[in-house]
PDB file of N, CA and C in Angstrom:
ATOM      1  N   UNK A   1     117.612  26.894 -12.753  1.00  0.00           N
ATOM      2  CA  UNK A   1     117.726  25.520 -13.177  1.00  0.00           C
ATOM      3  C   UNK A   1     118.016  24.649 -11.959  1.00  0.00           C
ATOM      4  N   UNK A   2     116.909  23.501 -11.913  1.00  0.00           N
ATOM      5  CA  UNK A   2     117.527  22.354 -11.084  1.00  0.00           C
ATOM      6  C   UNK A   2     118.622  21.626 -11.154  1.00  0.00           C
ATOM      7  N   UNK A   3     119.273  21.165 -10.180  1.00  0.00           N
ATOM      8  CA  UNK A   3     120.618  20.396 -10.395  1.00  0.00           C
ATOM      9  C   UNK A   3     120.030  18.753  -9.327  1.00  0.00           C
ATOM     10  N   UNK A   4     120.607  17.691  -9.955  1.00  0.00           N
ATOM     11  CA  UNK A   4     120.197  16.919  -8.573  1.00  0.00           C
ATOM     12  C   UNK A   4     121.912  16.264  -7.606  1.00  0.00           C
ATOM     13  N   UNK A   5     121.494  16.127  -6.518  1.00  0.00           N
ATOM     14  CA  UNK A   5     122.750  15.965  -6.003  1.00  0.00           C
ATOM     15  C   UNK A   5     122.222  15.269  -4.194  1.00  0.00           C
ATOM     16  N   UNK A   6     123.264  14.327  -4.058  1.00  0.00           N
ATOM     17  CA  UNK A   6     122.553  13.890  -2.685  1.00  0.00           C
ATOM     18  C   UNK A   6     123.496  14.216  -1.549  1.00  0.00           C
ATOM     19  N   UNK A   7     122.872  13.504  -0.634  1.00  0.00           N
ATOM     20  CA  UNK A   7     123.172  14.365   1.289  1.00  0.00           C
ATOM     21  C   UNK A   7     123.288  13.023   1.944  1.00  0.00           C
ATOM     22  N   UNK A   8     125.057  12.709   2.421  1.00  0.00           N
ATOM     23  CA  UNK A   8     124.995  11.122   2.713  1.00  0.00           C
ATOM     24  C   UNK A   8     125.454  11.662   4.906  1.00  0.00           C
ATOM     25  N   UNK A   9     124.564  11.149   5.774  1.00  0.00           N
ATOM     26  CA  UNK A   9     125.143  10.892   6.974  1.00  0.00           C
ATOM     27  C   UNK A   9     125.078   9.588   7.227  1.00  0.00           C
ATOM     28  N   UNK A  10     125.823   8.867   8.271  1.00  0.00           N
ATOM     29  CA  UNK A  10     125.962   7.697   8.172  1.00  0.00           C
ATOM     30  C   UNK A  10     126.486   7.764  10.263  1.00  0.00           C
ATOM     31  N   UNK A  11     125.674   6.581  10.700  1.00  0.00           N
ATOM     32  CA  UNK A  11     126.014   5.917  12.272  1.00  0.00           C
ATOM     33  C   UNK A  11     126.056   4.932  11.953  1.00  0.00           C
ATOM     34  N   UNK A  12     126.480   4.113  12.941  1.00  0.00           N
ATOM     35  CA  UNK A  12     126.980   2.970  13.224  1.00  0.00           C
ATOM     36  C   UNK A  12     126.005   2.363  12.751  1.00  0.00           C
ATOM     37  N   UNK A  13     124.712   1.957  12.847  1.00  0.00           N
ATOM     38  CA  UNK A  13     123.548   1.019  12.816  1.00  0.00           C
ATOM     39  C   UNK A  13     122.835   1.765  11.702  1.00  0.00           C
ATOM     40  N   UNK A  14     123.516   2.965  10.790  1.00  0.00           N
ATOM     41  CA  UNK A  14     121.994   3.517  10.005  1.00  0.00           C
ATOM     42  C   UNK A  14     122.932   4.656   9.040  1.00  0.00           C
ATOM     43  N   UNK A  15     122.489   4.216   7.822  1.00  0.00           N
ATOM     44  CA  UNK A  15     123.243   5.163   6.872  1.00  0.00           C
ATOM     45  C   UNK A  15     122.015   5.476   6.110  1.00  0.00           C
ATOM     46  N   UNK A  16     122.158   7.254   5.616  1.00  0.00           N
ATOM     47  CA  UNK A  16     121.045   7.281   4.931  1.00  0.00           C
ATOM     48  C   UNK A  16     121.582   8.665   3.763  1.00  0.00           C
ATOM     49  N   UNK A  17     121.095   8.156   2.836  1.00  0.00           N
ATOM     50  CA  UNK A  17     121.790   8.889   1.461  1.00  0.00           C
ATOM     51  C   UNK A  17     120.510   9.230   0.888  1.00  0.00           C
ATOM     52  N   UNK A  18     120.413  11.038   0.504  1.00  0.00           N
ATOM     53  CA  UNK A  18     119.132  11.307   0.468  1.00  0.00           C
ATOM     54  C   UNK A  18     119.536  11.788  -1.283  1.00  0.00           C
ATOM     55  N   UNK A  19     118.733  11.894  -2.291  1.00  0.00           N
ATOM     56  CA  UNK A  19     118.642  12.405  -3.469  1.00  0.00           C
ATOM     57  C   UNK A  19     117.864  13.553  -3.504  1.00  0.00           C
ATOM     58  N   UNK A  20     118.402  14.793  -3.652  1.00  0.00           N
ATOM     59  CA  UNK A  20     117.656  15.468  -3.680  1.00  0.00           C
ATOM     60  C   UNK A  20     117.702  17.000  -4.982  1.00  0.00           C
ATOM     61  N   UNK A  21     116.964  17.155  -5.746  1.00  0.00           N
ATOM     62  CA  UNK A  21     116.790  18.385  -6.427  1.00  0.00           C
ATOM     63  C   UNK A  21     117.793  19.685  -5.705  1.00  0.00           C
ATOM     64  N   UNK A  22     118.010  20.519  -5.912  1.00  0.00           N
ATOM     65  CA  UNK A  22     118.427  22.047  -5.537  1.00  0.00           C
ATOM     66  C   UNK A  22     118.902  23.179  -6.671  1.00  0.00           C
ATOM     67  N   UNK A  23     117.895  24.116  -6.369  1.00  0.00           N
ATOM     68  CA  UNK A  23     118.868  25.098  -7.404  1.00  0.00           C
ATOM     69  C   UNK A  23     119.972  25.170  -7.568  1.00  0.00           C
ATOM     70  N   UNK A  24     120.723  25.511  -8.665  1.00  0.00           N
ATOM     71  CA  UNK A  24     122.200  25.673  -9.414  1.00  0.00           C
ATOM     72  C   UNK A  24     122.813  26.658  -8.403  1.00  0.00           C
ATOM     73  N   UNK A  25     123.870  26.769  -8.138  1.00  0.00           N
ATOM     74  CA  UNK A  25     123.884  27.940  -7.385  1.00  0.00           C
ATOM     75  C   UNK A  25     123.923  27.813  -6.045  1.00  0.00           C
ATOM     76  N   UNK A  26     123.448  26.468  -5.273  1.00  0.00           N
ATOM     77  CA  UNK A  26     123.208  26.249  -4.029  1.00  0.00           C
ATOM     78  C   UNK A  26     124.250  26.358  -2.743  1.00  0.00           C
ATOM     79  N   UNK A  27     124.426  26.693  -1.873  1.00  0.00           N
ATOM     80  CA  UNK A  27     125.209  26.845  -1.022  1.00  0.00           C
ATOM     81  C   UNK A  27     124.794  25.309  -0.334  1.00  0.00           C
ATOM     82  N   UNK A  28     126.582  24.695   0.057  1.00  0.00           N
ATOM     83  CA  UNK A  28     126.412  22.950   0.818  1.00  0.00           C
ATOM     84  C   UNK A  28     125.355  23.068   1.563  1.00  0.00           C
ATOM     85  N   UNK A  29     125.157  24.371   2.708  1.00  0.00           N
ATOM     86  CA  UNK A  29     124.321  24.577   4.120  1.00  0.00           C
ATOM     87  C   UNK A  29     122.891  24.377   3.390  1.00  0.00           C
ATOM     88  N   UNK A  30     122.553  25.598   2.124  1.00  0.00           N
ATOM     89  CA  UNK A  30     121.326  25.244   2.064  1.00  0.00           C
ATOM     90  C   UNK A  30     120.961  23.959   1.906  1.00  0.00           C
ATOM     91  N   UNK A  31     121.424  23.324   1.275  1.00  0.00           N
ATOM     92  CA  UNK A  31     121.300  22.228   0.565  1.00  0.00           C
ATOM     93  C   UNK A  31     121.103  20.822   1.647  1.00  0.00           C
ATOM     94  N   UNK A  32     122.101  21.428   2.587  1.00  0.00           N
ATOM     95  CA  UNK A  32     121.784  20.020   3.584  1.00  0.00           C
ATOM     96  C   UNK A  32     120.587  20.212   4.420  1.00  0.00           C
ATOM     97  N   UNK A  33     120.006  21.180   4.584  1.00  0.00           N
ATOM     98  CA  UNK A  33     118.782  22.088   4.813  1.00  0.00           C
ATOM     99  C   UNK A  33     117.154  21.514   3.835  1.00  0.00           C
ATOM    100  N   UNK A  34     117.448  21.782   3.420  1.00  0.00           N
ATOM    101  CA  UNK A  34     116.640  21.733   1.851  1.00  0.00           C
ATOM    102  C   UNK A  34     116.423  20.030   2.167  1.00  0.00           C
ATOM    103  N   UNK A  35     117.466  19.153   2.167  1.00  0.00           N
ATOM    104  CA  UNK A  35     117.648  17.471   2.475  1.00  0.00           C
ATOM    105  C   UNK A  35     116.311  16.801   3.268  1.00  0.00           C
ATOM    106  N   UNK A  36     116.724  17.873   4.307  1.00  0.00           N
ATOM    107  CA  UNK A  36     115.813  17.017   5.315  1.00  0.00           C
ATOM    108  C   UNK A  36     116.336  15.987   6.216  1.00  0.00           C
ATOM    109  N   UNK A  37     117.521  16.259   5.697  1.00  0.00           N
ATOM    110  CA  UNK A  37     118.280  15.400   7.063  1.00  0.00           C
ATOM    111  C   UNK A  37     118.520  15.540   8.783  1.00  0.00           C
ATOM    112  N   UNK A  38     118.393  16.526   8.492  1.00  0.00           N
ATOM    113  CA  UNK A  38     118.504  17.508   9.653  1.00  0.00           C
ATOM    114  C   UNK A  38     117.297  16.896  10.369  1.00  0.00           C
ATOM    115  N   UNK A  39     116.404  16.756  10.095  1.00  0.00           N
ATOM    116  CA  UNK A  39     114.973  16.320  11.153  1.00  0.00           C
ATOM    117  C   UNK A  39     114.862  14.702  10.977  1.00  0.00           C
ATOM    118  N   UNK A  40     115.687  13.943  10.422  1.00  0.00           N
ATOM    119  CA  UNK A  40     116.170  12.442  10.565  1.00  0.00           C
ATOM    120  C   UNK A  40     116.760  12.031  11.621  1.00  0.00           C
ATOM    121  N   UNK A  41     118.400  13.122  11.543  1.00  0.00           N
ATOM    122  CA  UNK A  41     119.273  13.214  12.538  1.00  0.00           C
ATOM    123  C   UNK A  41     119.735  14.400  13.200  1.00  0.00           C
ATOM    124  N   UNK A  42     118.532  14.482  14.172  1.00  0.00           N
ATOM    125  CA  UNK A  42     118.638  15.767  14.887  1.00  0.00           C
ATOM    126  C   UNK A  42     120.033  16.301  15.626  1.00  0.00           C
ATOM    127  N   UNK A  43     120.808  15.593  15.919  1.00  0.00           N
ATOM    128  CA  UNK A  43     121.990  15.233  16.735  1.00  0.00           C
ATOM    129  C   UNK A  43     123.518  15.927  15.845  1.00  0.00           C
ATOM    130  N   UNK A  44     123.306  15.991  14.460  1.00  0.00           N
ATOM    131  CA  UNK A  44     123.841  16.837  13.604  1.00  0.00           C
ATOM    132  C   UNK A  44     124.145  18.091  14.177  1.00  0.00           C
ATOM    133  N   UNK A  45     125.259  18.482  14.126  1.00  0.00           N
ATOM    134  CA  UNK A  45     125.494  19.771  14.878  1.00  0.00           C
ATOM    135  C   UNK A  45     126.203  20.278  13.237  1.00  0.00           C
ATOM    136  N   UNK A  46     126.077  21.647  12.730  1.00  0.00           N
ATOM    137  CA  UNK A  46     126.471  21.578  11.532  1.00  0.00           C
ATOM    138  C   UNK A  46     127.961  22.731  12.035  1.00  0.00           C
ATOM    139  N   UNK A  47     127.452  23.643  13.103  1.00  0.00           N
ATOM    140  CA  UNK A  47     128.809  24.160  13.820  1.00  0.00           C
ATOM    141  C   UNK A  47     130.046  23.673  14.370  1.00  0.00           C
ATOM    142  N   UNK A  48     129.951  22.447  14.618  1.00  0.00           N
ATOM    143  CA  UNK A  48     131.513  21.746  14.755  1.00  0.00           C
ATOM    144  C   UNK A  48     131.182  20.645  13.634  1.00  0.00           C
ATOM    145  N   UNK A  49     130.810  19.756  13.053  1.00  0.00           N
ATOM    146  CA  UNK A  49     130.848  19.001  12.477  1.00  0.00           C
ATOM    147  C   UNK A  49     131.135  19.070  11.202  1.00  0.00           C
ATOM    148  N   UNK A  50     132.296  18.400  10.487  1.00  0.00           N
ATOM    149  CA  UNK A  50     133.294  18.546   9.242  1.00  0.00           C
ATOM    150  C   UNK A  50     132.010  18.154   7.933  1.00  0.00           C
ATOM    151  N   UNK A  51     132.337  18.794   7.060  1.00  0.00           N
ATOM    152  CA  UNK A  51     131.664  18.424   5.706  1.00  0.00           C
ATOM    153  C   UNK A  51     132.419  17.789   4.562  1.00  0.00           C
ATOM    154  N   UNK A  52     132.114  17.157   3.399  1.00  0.00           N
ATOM    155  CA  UNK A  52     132.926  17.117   2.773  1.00  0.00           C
ATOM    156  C   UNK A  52     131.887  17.093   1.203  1.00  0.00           C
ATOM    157  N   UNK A  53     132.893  16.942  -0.141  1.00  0.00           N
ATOM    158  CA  UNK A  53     131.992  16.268  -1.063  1.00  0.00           C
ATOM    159  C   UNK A  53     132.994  15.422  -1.903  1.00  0.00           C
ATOM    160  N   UNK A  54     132.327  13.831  -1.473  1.00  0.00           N
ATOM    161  CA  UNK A  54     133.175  12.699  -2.074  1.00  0.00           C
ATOM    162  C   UNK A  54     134.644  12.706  -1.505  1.00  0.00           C
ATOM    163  N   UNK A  55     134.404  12.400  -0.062  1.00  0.00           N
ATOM    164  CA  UNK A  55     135.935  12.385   0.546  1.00  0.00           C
ATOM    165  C   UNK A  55     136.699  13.845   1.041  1.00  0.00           C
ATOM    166  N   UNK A  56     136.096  15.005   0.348  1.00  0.00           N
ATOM    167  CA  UNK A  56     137.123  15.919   0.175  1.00  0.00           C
ATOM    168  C   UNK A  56     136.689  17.237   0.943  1.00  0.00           C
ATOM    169  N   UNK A  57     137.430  18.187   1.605  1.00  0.00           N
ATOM    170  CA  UNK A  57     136.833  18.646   2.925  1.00  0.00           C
ATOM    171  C   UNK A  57     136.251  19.926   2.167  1.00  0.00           C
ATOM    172  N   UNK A  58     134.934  20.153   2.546  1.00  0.00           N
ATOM    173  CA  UNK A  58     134.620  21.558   1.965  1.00  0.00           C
ATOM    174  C   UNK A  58     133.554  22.508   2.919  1.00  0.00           C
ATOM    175  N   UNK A  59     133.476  23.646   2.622  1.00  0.00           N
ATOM    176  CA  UNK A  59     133.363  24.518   3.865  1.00  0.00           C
ATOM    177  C   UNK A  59     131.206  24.960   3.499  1.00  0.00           C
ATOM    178  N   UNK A  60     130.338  25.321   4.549  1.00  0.00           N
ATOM    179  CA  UNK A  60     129.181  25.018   4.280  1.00  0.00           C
ATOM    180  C   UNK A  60     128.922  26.218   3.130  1.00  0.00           C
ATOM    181  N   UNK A  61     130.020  27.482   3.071  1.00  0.00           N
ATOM    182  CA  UNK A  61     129.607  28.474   2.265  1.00  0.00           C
ATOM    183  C   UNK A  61     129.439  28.137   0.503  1.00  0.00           C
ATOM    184  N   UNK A  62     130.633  26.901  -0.007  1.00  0.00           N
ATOM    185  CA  UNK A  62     130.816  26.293  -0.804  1.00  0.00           C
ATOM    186  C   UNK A  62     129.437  25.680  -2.058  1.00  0.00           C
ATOM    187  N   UNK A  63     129.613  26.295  -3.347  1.00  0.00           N
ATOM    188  CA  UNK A  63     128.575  26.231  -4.189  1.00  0.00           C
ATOM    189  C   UNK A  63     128.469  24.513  -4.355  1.00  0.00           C
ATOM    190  N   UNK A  64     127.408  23.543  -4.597  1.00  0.00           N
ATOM    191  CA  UNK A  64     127.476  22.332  -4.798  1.00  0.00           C
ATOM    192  C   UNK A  64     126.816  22.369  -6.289  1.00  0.00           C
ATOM    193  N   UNK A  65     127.759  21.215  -7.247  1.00  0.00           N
ATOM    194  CA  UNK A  65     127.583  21.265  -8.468  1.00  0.00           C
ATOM    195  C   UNK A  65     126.915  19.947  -8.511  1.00  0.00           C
ATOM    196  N   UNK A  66     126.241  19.441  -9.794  1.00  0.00           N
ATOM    197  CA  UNK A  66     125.537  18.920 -10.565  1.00  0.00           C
ATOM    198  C   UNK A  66     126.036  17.235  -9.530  1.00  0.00           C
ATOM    199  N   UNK A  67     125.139  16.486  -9.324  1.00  0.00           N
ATOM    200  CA  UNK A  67     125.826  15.144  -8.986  1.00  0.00           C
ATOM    201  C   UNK A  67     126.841  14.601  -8.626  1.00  0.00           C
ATOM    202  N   UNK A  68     126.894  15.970  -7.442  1.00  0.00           N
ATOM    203  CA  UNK A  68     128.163  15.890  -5.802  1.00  0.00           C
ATOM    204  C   UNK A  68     127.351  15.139  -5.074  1.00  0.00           C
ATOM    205  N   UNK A  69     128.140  14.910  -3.818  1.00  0.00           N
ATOM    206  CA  UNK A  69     127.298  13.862  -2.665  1.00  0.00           C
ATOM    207  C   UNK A  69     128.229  14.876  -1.363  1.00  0.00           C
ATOM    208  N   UNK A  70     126.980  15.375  -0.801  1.00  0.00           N
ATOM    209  CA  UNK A  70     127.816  15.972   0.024  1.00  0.00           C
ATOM    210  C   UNK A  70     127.325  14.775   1.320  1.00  0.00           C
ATOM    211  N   UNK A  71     129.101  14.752   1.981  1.00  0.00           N
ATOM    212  CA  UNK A  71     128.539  14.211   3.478  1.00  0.00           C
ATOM    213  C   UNK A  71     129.266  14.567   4.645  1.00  0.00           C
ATOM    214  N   UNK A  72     128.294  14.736   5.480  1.00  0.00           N
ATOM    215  CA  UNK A  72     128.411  14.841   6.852  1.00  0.00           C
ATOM    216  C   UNK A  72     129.352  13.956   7.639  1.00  0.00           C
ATOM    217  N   UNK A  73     130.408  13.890   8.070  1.00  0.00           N
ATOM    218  CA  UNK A  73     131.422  13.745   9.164  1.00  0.00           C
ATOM    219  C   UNK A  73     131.052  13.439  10.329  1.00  0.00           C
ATOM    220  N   UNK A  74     130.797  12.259  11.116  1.00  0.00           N
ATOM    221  CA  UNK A  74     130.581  11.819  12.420  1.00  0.00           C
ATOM    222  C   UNK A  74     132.021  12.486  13.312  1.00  0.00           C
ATOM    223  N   UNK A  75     131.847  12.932  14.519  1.00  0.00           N
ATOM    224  CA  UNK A  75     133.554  13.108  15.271  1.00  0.00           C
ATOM    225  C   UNK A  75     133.791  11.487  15.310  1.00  0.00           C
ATOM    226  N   UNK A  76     135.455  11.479  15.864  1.00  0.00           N
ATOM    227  CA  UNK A  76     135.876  10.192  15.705  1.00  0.00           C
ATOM    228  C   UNK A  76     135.428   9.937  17.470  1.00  0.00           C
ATOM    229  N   UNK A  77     135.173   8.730  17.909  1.00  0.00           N
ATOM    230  CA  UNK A  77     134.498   8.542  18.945  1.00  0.00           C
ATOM    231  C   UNK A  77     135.880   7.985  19.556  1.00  0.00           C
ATOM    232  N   UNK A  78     137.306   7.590  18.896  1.00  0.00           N
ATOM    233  CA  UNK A  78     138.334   7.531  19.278  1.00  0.00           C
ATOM    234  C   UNK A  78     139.506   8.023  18.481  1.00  0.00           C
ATOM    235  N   UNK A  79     140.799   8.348  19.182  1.00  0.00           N
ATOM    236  CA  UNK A  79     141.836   8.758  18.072  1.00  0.00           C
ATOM    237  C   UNK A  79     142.457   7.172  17.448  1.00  0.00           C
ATOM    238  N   UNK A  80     142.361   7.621  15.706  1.00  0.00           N
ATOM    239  CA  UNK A  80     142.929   6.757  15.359  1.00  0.00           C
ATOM    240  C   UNK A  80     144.189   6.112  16.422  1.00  0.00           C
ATOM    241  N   UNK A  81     145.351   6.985  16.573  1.00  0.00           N
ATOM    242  CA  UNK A  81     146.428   6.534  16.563  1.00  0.00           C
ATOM    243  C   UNK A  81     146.616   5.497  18.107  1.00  0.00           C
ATOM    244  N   UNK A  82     145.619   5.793  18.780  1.00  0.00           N
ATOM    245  CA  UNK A  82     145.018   5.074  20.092  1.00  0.00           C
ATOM    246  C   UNK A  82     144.382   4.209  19.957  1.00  0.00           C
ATOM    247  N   UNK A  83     143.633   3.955  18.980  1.00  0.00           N
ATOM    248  CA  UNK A  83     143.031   2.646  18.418  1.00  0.00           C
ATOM    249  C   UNK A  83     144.300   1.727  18.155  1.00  0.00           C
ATOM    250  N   UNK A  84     145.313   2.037  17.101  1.00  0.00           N
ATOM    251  CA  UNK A  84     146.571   0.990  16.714  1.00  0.00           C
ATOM    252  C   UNK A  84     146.905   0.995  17.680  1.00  0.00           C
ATOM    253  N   UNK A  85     147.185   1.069  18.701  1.00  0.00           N
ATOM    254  CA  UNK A  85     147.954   0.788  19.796  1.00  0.00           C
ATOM    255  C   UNK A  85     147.120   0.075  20.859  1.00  0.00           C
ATOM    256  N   UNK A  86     145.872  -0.022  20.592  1.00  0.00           N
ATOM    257  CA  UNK A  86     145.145  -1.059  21.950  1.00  0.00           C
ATOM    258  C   UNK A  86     145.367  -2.161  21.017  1.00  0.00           C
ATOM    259  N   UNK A  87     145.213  -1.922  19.505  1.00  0.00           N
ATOM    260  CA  UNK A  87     145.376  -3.355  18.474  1.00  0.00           C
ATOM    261  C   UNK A  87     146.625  -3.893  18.872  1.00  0.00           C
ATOM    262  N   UNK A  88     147.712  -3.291  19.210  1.00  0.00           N
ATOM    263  CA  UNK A  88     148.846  -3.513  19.011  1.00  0.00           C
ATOM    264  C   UNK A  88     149.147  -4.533  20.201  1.00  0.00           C
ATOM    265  N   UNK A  89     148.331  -4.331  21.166  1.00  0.00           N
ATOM    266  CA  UNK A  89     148.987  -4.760  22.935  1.00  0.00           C
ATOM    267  C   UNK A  89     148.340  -6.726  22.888  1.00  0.00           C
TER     268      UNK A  89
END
């Protein structure tokens, strides 16, 4: 059985949220695979880069159910807590 469920990465200048079909059963990896995101945003490293579905951290082995949104995690290009503090000066 099909399930549908989408694949959100997002940069600075370009967010792109894909809808896509996948068997029941799907592992996050296949699935972000399966997306096609991967050949959008080649730059995706899926070995260090955090996953989640809807905010919440989940690992690529992880089954994805019926109308999850899994997304991809940019690294932070600064530490928060170094950001409040250039705000701060």
């Amino acid at each position: 059985m099909k399930i549908k469920i989408e694949v959100a990465y997002a940069m600075p200048a370009q967010q792109k949220i894909i809808l896509c079909e996948v068997e029941e059963g799907c592992t996050i990896e296949k699935a972000i695979h399966l997306s096609g995101i991967l050949k959008i945003f080649p730059e995706i490293d899926l070995t260090k880069q955090k996953i989640g579905i809807f905010s919440q951290a989940a690992l690529l082995s992880d089954i994805v159910r019926a109308g999850e949104r899994i997304e991809i995690y940019r690294a932070l290009t600064i530490d928060p807590k170094e950001a409040r503090r250039k705000r701060g000066k």
